[in-house]
PDB file of N, CA and C in Angstrom:
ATOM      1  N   UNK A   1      98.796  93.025  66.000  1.00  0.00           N
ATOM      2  CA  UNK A   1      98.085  92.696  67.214  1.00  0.00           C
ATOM      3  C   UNK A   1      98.976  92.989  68.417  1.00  0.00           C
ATOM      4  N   UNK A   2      98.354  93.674  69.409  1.00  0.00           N
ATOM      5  CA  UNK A   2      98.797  94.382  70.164  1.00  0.00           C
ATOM      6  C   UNK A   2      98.522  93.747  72.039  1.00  0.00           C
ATOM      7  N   UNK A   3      99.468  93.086  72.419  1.00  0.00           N
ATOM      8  CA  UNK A   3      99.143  92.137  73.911  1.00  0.00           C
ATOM      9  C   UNK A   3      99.567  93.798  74.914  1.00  0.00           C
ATOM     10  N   UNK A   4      98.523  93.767  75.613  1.00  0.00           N
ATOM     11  CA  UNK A   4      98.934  94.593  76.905  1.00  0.00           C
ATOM     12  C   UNK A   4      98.044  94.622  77.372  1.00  0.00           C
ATOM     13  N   UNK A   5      98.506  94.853  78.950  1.00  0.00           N
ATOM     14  CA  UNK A   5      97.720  94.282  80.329  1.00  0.00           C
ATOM     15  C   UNK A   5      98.392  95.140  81.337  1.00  0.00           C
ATOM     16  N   UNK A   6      98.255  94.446  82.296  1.00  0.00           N
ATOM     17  CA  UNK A   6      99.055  94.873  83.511  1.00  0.00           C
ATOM     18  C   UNK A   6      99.119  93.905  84.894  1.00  0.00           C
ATOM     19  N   UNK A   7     100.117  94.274  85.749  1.00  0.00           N
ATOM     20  CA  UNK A   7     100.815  92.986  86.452  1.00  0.00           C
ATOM     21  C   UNK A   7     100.922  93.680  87.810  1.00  0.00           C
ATOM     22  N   UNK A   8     100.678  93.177  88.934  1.00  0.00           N
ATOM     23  CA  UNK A   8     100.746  93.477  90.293  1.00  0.00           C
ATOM     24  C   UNK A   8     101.727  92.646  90.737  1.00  0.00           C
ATOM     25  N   UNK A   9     102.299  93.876  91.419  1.00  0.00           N
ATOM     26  CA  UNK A   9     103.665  93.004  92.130  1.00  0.00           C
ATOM     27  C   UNK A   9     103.969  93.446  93.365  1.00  0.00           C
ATOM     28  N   UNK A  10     103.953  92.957  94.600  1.00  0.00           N
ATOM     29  CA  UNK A  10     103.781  93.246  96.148  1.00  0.00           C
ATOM     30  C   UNK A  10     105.383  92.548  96.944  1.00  0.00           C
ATOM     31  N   UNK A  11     105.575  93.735  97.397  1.00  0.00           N
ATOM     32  CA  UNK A  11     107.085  93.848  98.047  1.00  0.00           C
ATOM     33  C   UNK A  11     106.744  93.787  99.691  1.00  0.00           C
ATOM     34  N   UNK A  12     107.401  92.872 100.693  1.00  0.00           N
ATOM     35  CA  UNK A  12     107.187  93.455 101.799  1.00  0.00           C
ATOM     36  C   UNK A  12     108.117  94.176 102.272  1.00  0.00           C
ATOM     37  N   UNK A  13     108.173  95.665 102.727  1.00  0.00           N
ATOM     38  CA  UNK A  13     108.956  96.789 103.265  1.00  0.00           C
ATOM     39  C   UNK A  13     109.435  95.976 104.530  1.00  0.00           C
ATOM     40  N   UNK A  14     108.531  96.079 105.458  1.00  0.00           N
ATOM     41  CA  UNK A  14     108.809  95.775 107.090  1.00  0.00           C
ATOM     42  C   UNK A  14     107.787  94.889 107.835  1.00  0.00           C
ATOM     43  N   UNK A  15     108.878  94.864 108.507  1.00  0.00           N
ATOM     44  CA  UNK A  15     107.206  93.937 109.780  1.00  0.00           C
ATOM     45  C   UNK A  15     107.233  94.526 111.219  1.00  0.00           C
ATOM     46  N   UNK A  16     105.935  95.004 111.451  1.00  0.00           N
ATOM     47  CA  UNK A  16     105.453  96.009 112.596  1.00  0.00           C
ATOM     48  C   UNK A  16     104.522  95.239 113.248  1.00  0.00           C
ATOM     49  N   UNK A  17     104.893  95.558 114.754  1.00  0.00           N
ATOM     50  CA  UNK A  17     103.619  94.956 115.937  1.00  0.00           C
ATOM     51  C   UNK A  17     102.735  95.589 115.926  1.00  0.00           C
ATOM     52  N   UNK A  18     101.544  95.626 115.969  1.00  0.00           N
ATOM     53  CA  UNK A  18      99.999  96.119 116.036  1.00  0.00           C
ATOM     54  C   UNK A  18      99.190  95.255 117.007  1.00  0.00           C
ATOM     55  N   UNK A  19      98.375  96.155 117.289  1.00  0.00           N
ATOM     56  CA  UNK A  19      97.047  95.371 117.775  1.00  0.00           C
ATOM     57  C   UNK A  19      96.316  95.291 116.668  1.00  0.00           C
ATOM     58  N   UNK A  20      95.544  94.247 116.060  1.00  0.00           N
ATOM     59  CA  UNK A  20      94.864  93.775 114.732  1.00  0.00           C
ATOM     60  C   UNK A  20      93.704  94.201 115.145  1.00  0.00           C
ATOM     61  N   UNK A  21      93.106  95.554 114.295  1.00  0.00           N
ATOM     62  CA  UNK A  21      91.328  95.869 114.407  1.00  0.00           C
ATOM     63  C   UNK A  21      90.233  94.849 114.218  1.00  0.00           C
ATOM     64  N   UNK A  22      90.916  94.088 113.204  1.00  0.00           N
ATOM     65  CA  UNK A  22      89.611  93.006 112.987  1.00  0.00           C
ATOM     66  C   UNK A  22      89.855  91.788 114.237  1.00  0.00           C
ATOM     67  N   UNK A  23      90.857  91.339 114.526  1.00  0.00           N
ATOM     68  CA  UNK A  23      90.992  89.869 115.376  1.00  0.00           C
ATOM     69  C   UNK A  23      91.536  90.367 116.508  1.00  0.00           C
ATOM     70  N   UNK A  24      91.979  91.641 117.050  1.00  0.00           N
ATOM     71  CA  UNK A  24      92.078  92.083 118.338  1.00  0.00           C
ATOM     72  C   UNK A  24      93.765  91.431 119.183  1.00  0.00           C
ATOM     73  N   UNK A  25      94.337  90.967 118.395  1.00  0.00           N
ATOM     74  CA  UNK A  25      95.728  90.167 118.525  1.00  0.00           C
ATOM     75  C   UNK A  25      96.483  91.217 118.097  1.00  0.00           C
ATOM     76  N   UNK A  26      97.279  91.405 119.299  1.00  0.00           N
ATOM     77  CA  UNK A  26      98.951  92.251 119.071  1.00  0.00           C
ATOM     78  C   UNK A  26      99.819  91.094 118.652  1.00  0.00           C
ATOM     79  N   UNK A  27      99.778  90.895 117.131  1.00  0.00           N
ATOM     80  CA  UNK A  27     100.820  90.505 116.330  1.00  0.00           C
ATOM     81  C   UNK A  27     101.020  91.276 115.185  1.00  0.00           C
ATOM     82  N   UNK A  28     102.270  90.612 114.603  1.00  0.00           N
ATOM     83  CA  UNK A  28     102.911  91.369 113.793  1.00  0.00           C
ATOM     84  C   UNK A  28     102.427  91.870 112.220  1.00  0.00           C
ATOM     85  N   UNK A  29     102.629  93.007 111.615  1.00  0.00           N
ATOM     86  CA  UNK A  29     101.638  93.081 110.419  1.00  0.00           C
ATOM     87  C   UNK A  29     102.562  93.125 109.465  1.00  0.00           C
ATOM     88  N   UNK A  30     102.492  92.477 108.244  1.00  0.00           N
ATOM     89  CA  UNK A  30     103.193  92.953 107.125  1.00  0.00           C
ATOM     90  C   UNK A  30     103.472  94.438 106.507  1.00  0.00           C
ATOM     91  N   UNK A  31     104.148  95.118 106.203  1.00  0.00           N
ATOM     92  CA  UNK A  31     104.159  96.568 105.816  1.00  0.00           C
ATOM     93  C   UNK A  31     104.495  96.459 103.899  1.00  0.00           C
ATOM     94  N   UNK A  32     103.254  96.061 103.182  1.00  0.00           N
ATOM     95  CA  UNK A  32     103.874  96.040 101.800  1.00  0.00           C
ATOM     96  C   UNK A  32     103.332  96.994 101.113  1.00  0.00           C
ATOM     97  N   UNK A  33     104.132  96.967 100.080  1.00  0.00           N
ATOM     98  CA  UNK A  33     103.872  98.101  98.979  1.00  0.00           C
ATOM     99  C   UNK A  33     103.137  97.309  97.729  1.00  0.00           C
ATOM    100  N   UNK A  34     102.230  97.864  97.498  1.00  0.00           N
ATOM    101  CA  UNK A  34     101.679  97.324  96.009  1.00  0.00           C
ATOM    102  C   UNK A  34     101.768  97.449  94.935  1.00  0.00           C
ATOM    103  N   UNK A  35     102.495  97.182  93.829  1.00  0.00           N
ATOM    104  CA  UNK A  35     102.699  98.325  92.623  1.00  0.00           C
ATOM    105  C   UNK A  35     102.079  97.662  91.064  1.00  0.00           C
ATOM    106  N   UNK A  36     101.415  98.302  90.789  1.00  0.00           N
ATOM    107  CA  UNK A  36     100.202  97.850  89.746  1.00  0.00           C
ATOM    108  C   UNK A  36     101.200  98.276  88.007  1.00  0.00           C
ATOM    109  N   UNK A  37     102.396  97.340  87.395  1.00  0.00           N
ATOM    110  CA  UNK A  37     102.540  98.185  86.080  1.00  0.00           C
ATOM    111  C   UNK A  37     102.157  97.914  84.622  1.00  0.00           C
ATOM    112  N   UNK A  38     102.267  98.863  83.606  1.00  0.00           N
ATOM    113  CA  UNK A  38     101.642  97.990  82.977  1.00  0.00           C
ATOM    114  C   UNK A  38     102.596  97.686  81.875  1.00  0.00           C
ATOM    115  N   UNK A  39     101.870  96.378  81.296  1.00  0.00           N
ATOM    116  CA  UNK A  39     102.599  95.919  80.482  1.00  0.00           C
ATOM    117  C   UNK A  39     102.485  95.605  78.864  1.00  0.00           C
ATOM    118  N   UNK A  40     103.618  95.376  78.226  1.00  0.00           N
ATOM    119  CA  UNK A  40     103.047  95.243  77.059  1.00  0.00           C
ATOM    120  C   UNK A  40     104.425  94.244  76.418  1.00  0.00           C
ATOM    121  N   UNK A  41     103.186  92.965  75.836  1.00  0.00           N
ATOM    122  CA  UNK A  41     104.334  91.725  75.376  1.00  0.00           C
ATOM    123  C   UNK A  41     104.525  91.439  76.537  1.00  0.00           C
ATOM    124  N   UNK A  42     104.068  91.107  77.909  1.00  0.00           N
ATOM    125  CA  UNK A  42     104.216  90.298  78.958  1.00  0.00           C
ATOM    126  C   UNK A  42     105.496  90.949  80.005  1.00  0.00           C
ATOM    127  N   UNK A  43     106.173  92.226  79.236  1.00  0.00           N
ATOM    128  CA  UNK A  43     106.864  93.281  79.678  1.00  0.00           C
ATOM    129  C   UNK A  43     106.706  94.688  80.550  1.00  0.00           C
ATOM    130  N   UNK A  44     106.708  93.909  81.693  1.00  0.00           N
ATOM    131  CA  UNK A  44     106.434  95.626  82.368  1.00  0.00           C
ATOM    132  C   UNK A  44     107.170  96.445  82.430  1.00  0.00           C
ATOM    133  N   UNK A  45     106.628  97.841  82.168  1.00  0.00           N
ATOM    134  CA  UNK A  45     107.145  98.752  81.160  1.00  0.00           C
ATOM    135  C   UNK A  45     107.002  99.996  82.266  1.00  0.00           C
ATOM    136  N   UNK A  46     106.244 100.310  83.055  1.00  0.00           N
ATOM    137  CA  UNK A  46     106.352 101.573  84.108  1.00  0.00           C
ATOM    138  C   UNK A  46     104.740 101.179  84.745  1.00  0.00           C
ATOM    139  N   UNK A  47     105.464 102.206  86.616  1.00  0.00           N
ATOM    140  CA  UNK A  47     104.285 101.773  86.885  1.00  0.00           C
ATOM    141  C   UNK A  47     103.033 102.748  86.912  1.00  0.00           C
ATOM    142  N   UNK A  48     101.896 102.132  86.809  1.00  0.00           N
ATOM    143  CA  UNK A  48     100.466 102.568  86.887  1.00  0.00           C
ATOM    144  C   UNK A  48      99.967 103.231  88.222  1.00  0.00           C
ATOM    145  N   UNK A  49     100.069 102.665  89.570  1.00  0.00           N
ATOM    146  CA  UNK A  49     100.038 103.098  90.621  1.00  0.00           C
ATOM    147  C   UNK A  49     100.410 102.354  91.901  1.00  0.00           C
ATOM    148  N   UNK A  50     100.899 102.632  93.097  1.00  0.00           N
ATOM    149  CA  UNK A  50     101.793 102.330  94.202  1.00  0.00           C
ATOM    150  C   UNK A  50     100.407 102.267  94.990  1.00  0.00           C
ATOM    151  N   UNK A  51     100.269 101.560  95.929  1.00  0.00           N
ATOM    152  CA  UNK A  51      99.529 101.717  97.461  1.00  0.00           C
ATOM    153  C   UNK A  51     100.343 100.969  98.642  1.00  0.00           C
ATOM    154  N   UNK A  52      99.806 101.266  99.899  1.00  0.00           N
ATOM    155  CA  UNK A  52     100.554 100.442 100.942  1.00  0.00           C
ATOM    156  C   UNK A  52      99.690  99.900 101.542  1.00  0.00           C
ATOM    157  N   UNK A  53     100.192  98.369 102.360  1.00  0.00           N
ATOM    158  CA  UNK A  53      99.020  98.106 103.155  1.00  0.00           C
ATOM    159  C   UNK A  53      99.514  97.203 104.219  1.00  0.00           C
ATOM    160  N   UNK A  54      98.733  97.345 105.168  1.00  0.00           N
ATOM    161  CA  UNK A  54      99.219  96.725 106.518  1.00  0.00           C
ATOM    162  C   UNK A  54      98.542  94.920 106.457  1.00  0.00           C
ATOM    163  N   UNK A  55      99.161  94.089 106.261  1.00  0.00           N
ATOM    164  CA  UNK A  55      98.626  93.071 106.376  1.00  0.00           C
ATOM    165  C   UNK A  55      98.633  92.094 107.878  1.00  0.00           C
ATOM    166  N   UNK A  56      98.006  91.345 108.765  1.00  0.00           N
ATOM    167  CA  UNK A  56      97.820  90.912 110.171  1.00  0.00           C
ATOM    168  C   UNK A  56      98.592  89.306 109.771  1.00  0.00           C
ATOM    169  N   UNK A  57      99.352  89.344 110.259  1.00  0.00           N
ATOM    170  CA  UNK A  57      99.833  87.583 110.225  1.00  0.00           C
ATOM    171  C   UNK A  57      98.975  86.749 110.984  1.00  0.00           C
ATOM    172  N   UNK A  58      98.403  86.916 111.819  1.00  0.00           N
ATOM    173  CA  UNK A  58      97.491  86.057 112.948  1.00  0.00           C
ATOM    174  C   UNK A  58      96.110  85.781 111.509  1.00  0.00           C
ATOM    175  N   UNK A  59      95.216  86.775 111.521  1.00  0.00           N
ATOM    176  CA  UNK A  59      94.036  86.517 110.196  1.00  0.00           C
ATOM    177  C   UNK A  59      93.789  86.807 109.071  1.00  0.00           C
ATOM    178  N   UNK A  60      95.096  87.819 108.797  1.00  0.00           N
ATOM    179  CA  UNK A  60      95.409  87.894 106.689  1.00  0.00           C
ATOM    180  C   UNK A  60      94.563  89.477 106.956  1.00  0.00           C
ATOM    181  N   UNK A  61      93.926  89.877 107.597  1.00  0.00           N
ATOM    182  CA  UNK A  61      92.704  91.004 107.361  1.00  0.00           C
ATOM    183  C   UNK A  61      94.023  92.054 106.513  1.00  0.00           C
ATOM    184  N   UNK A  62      93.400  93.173 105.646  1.00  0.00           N
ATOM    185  CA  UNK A  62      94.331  94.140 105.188  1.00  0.00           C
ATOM    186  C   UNK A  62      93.696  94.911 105.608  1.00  0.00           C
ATOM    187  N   UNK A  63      94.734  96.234 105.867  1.00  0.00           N
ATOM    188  CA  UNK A  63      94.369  97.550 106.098  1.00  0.00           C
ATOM    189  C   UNK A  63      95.053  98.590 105.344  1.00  0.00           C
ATOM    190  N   UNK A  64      94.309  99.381 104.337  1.00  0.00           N
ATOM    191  CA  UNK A  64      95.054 100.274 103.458  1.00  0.00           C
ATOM    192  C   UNK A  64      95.756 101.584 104.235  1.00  0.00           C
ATOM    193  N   UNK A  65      97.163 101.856 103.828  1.00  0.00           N
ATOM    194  CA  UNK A  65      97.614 102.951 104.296  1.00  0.00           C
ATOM    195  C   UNK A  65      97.510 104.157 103.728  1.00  0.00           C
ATOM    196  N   UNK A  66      96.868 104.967 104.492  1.00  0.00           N
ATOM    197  CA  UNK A  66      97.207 106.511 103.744  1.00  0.00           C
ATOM    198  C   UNK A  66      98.312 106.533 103.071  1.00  0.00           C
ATOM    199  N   UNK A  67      98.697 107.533 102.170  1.00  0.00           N
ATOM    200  CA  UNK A  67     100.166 108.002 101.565  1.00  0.00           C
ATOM    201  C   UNK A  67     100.908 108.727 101.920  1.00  0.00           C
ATOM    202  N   UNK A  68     100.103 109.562 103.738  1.00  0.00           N
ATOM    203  CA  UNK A  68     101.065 110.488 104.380  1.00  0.00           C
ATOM    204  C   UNK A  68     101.357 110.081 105.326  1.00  0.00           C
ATOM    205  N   UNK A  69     101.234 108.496 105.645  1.00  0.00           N
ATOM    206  CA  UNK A  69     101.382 107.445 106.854  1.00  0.00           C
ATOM    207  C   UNK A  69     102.669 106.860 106.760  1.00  0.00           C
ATOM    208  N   UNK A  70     102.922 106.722 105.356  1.00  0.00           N
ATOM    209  CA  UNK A  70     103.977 105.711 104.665  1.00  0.00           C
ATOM    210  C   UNK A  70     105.324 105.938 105.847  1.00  0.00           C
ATOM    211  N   UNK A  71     105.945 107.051 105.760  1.00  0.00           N
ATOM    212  CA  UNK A  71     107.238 107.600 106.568  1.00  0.00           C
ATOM    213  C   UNK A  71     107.217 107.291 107.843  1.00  0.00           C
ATOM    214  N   UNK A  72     105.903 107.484 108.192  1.00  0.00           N
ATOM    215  CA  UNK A  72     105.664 107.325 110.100  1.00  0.00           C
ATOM    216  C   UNK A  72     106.126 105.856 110.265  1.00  0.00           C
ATOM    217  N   UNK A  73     105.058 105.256 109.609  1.00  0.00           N
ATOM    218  CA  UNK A  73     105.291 103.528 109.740  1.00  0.00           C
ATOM    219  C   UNK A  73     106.998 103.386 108.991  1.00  0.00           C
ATOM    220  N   UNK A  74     107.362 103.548 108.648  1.00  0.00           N
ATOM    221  CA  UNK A  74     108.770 102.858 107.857  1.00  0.00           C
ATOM    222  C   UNK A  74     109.829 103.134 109.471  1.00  0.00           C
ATOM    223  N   UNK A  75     109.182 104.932 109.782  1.00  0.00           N
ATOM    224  CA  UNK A  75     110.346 105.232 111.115  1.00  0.00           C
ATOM    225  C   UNK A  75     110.054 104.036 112.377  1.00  0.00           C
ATOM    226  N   UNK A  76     108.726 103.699 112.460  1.00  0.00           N
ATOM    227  CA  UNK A  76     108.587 103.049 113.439  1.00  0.00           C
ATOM    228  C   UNK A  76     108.983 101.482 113.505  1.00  0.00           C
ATOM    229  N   UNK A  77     108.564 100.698 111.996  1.00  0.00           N
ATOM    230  CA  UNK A  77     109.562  99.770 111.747  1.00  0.00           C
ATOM    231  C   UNK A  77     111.344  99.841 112.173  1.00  0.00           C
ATOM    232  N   UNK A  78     111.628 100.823 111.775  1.00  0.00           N
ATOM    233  CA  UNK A  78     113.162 100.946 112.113  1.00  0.00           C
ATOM    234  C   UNK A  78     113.402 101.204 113.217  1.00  0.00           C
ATOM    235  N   UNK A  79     112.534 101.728 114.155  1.00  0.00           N
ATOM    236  CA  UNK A  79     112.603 101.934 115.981  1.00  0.00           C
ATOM    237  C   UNK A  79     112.244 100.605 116.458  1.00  0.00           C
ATOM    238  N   UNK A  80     111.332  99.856 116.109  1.00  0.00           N
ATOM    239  CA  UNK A  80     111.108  98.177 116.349  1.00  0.00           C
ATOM    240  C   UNK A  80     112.253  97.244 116.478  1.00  0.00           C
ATOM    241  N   UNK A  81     113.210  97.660 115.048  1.00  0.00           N
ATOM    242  CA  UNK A  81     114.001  96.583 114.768  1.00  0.00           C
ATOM    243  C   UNK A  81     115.259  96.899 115.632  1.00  0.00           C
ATOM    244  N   UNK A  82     115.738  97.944 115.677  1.00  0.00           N
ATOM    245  CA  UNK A  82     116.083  98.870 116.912  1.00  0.00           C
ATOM    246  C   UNK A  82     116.539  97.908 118.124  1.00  0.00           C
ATOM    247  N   UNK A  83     115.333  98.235 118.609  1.00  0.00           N
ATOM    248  CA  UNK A  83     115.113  97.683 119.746  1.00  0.00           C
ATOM    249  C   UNK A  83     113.628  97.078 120.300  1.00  0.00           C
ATOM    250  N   UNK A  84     114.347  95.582 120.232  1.00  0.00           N
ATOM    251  CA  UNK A  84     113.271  94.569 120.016  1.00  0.00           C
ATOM    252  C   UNK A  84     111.775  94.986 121.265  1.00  0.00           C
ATOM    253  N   UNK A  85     112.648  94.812 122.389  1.00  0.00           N
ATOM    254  CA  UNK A  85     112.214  95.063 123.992  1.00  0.00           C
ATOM    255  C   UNK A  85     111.311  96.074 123.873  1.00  0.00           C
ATOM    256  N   UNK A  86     111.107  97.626 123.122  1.00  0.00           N
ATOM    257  CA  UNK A  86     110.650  98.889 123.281  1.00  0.00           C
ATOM    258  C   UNK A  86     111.970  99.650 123.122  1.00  0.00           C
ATOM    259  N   UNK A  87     112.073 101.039 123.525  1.00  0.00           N
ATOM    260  CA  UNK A  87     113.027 102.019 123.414  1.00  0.00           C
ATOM    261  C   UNK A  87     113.393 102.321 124.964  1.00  0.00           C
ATOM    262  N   UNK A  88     114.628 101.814 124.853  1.00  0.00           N
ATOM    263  CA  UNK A  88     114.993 102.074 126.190  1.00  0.00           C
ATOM    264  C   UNK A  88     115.024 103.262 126.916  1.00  0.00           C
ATOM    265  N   UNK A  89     114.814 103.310 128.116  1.00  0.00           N
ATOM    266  CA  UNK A  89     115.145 104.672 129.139  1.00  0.00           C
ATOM    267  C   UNK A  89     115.684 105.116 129.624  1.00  0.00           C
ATOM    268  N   UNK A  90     116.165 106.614 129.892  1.00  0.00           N
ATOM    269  CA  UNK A  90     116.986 106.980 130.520  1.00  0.00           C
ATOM    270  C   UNK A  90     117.481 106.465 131.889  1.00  0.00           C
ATOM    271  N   UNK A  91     118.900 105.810 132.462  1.00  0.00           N
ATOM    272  CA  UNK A  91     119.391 105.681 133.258  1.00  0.00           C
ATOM    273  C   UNK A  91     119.278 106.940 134.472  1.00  0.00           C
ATOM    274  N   UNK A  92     119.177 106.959 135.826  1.00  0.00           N
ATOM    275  CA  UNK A  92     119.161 108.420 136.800  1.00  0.00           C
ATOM    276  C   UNK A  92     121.014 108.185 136.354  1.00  0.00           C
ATOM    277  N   UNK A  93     121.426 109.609 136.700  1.00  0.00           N
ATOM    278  CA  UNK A  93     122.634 109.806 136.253  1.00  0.00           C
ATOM    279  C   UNK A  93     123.278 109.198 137.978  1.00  0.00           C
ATOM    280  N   UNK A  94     124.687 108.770 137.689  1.00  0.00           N
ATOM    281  CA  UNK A  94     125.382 108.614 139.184  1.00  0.00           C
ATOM    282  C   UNK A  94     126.602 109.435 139.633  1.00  0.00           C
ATOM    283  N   UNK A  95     126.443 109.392 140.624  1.00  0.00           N
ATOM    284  CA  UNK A  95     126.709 110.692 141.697  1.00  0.00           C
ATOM    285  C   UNK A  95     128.553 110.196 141.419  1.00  0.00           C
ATOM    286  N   UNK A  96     129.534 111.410 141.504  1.00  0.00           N
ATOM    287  CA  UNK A  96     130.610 111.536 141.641  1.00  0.00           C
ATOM    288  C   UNK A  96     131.659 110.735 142.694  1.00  0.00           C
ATOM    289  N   UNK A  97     130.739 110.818 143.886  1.00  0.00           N
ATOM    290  CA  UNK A  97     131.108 110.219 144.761  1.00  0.00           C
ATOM    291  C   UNK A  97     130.798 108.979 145.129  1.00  0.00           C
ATOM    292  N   UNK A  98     131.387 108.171 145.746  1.00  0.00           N
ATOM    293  CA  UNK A  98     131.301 106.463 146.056  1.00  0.00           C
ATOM    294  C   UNK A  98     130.128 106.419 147.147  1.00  0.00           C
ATOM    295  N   UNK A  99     129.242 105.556 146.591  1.00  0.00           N
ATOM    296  CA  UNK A  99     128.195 105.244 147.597  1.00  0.00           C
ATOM    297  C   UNK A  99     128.362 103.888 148.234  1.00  0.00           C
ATOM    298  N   UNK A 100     128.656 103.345 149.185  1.00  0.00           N
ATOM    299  CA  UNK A 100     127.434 104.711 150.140  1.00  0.00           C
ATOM    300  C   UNK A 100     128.917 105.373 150.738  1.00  0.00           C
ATOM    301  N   UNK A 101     128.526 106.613 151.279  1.00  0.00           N
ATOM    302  CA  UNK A 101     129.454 107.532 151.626  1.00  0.00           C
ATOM    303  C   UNK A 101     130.271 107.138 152.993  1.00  0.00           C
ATOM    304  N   UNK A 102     131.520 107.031 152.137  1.00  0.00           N
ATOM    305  CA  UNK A 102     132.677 106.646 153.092  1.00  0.00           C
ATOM    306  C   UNK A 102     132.661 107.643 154.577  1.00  0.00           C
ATOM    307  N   UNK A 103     133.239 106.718 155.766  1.00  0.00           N
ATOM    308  CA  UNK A 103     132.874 107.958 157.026  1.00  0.00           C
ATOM    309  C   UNK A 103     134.183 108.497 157.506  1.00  0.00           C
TER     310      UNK A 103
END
C-alpha cells in the first residue's frame, strides 16, 4: 500500500507597495511563491509546480503573477528596500567657484 499526495508550501520573497485593485489602498503586498510537491510517505520528494502571487495586507485579495513578471517585481522589491522614501534625485551639480561671488 502505497500513501502519496501532495503538499503546498508558500514562501514570502518580498514585500512591495501597491495600490490594491480590489480595496483601492496603497499598502503593502506580499510577494510569495507557491510551490505544490509531491509526496510520498508524507515525504516531499520534488516539485509539481511553482506560481507567484501578490497578496494585499490591508484585505488578503490575491493576485496571480505572470511568470515573465517574476524578475520585474523581485528588481522593484530590491529598489523599495533600497530606498524607503522613492529613488533619489539627481543633485544640480555646484559651481567651482564660491558663491555668492566674492567682489
Amino acid at each position: 500500500m502505497l500513501i502519496w499526495g501532495w503538499r503546498t508550501q508558500a514562501r514570502t520573497l518580498a514585500m512591495i507597495t501597491f495600490l490594491c485593485a480590489y480595496c483601492r489602498n496603497p499598502s503593502a503586498h506580499a510577494f510569495v511563491e507557491v510551490i505544490k510537491k509531491f509526496t510520498l510517505f508524507f515525504i516531499p520528494l520534488f516539485p509539481i509546480s511553482t506560481s507567484h502571487r501578490l497578496v494585499c495586507t490591508s484585505c488578503r485579495a490575491q493576485t496571480t503573477v505572470p511568470q515573465n513578471d517574476v524578475t520585474n517585481l523581485l528588481g522593484r522589491a530590491h529598489t523599495q528596500s533600497m530606498y524607503p522614501g522613492g529613488i533619489p534625485q539627481p543633485r544640480p551639480a555646484v559651481p567651482d567657484t564660491p558663491w555668492p561671488p566674492m567682489p
